[in-house]
N, C-alpha and C. Protein backbone atom coordinates (compact mmCIF):
# COMPACT_ATOMS: atom_id res chain seq x y z
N UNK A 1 80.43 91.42 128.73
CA UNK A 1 80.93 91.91 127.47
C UNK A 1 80.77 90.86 126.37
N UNK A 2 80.68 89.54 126.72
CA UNK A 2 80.66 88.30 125.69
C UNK A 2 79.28 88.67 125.05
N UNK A 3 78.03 89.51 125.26
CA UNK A 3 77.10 89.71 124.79
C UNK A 3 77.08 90.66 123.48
N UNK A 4 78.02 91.31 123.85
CA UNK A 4 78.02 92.00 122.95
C UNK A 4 78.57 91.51 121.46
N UNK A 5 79.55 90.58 121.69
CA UNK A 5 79.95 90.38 120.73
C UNK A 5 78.39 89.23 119.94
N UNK A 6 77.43 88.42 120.66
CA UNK A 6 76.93 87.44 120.22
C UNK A 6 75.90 88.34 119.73
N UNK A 7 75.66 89.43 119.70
CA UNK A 7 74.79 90.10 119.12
C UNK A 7 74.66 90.54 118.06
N UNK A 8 73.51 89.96 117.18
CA UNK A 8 73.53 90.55 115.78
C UNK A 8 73.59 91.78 115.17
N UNK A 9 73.91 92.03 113.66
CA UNK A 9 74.03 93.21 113.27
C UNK A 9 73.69 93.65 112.51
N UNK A 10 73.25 94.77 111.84
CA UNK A 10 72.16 94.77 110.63
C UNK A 10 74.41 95.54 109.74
N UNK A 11 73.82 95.44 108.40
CA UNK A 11 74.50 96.22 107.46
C UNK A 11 75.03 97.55 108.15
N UNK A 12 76.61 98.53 107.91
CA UNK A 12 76.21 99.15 108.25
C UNK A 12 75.82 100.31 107.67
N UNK A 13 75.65 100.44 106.48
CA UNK A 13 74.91 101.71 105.41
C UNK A 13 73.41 101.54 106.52
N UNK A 14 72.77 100.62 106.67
CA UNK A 14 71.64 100.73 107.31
C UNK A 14 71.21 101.09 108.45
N UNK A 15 72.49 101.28 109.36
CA UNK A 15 73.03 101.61 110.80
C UNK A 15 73.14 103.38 110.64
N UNK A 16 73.85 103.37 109.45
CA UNK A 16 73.86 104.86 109.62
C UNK A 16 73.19 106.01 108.54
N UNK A 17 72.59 105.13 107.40
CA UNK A 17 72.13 105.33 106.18
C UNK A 17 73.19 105.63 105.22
N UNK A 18 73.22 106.46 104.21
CA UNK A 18 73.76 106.16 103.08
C UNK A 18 75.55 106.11 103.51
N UNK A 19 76.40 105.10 102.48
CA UNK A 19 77.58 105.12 102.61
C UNK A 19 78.65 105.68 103.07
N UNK A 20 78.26 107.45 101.90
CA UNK A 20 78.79 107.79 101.55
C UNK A 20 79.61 108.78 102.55
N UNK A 21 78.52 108.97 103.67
CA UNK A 21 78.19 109.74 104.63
C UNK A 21 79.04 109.23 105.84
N UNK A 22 79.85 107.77 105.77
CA UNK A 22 80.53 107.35 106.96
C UNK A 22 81.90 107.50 106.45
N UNK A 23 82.88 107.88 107.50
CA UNK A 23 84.45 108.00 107.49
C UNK A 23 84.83 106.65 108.03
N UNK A 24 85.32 106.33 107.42
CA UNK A 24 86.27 104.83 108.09
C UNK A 24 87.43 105.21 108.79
N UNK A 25 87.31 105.15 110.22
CA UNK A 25 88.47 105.63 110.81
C UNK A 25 89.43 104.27 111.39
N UNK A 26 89.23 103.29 111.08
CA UNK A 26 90.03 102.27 111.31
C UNK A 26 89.46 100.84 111.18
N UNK A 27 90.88 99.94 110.16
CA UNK A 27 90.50 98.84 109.46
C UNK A 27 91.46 97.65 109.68
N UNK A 28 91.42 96.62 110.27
CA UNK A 28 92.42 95.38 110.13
C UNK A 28 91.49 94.05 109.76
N UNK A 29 92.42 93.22 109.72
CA UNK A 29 91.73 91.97 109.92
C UNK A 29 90.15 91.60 110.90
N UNK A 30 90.69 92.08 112.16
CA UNK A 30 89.15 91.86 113.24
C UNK A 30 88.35 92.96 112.86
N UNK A 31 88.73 94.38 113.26
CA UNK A 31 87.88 95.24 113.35
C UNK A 31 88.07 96.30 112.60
N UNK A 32 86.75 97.40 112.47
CA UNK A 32 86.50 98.08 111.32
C UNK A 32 85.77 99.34 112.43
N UNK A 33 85.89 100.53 112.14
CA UNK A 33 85.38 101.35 112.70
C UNK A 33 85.16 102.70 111.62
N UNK A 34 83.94 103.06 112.22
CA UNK A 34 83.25 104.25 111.27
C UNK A 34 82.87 105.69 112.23
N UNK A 35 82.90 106.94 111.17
CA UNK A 35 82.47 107.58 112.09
C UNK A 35 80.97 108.51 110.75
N UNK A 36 80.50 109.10 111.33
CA UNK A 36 79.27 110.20 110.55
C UNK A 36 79.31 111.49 111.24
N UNK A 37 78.83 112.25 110.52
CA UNK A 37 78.54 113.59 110.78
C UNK A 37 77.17 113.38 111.11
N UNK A 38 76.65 114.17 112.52
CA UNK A 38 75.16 114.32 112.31
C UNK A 38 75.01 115.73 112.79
N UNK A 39 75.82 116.67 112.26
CA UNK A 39 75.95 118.06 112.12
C UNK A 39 75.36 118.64 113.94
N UNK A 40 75.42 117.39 114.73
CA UNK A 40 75.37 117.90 116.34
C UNK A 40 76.24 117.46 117.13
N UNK A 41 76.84 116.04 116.36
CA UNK A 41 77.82 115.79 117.25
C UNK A 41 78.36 114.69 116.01
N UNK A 42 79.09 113.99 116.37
CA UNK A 42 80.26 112.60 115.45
C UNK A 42 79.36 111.70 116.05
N UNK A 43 79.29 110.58 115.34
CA UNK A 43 78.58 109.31 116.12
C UNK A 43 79.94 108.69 115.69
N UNK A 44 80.44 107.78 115.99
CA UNK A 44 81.62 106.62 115.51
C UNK A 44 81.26 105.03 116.48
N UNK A 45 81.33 104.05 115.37
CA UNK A 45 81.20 102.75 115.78
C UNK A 45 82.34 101.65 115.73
N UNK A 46 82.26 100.71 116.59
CA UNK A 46 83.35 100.01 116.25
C UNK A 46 82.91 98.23 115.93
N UNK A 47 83.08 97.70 115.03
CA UNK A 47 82.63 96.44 114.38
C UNK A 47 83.50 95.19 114.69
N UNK A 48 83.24 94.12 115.53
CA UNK A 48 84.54 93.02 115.05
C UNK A 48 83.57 92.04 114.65
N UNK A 49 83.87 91.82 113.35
CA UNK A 49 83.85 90.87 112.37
C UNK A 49 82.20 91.10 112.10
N UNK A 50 82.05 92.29 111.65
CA UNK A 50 80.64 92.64 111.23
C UNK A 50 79.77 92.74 112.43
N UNK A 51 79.71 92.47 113.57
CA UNK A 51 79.30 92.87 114.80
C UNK A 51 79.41 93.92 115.33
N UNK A 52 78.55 94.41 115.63
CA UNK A 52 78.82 96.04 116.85
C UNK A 52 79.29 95.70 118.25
N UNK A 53 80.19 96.28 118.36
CA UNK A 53 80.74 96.15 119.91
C UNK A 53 81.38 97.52 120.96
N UNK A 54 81.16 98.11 119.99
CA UNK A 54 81.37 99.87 121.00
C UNK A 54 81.01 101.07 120.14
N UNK A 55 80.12 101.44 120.74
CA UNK A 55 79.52 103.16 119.68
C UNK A 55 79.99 103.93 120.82
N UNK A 56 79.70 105.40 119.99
CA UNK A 56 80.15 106.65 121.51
C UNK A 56 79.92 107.57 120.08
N UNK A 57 79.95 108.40 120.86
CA UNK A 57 79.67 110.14 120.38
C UNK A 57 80.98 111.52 120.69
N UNK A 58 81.11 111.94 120.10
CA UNK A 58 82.14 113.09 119.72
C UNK A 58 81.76 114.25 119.53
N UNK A 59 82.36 115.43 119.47
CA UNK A 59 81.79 116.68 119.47
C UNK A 59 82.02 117.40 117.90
N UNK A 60 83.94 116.79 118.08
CA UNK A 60 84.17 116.66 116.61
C UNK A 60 85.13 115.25 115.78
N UNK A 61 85.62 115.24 114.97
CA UNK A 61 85.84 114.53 113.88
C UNK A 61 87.27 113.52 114.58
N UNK A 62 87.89 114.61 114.85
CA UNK A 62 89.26 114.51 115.85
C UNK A 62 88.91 113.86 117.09
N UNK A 63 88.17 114.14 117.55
CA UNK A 63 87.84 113.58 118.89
C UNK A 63 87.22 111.77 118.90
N UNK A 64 86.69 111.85 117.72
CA UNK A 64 86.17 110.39 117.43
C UNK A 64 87.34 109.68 116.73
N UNK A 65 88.60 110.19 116.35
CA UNK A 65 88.94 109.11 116.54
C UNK A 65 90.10 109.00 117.40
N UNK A 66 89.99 110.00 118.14
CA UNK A 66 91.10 109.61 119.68
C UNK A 66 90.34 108.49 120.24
N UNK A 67 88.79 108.72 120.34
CA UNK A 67 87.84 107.52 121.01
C UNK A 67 88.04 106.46 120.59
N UNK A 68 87.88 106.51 119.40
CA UNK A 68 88.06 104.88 118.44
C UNK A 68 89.90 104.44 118.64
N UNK A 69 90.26 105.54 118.63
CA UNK A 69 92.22 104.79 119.25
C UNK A 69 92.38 104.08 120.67
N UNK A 70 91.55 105.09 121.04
CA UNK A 70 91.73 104.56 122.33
C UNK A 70 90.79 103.23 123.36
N UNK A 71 90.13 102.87 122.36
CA UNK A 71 88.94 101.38 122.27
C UNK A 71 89.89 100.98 121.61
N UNK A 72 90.70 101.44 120.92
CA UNK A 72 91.02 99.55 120.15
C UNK A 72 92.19 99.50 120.83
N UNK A 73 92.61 100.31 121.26
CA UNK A 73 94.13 100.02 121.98
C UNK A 73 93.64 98.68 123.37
N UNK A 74 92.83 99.58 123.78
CA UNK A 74 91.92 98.71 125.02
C UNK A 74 91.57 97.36 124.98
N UNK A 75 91.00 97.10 123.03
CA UNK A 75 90.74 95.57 122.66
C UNK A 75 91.76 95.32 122.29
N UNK A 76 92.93 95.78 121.90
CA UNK A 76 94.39 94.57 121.13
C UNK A 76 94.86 94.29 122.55
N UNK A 77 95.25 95.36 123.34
CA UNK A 77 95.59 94.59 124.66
C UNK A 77 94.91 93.59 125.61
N UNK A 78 93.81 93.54 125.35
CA UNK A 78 92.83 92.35 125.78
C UNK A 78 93.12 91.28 124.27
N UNK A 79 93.38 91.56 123.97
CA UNK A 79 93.04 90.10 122.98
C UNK A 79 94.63 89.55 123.09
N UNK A 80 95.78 90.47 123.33
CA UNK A 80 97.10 90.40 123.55
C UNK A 80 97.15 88.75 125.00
N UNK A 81 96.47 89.96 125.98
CA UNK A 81 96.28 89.14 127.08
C UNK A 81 96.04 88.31 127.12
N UNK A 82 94.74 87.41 126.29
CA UNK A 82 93.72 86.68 126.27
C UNK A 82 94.80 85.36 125.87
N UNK A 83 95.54 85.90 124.45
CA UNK A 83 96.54 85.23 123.95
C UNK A 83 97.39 84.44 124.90
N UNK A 84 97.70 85.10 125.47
CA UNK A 84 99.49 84.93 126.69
C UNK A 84 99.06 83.73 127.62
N UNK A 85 97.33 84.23 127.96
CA UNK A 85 96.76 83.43 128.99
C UNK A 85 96.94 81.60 128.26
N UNK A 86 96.24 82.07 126.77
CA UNK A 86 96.01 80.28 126.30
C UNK A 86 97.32 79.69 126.45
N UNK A 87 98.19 80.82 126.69
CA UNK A 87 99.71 79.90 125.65
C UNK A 87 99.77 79.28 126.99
N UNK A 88 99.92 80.14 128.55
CA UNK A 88 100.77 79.76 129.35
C UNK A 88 99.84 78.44 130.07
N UNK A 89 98.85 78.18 129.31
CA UNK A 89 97.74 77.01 130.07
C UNK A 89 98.39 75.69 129.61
């Protein structure tokens, strides 16, 4: 998984083309997540710190972002963990 994060990223208007066309379904400090219509299915991505680190597909609008809730729930509790681990070293 450490690969993913070291992997570069283009813009993402250029990831998905024009702006205007992506829903921002979730924003903090680390991560940023988007979703698009491609009138066959939802594409939605998830970004930490301008990096791509989890895409997936949806059927609809709702469904992408139970996906995207349920990835980041997955990364705060890993990064929660990750935390607890440095302290108790």
């Amino acid at each position: 998984m450490i690969e993913l994060y070291e992997q570069p990223t283009r813009n993402v208007s250029e990831l998905f083309g024009k702006n205007e066309d992506l829903n921002k379904l979730y924003d903090d400090d680390t991560y940023t997540a988007y979703t698009e219509d491609l009138e066959f299915m939802w594409r939605w991505t998830i970004y930490r710190e301008d990096k791509l680190v989890q895409e997936g597909c949806s059927l609809t609008e709702a469904a992408s972002k139970r996906a995207v809730d349920h990835v980041m729930a997955f990364f705060n509790i890993s990064a929660k963990n990750k935390q607890q681990q440095v302290g108790n070293d």
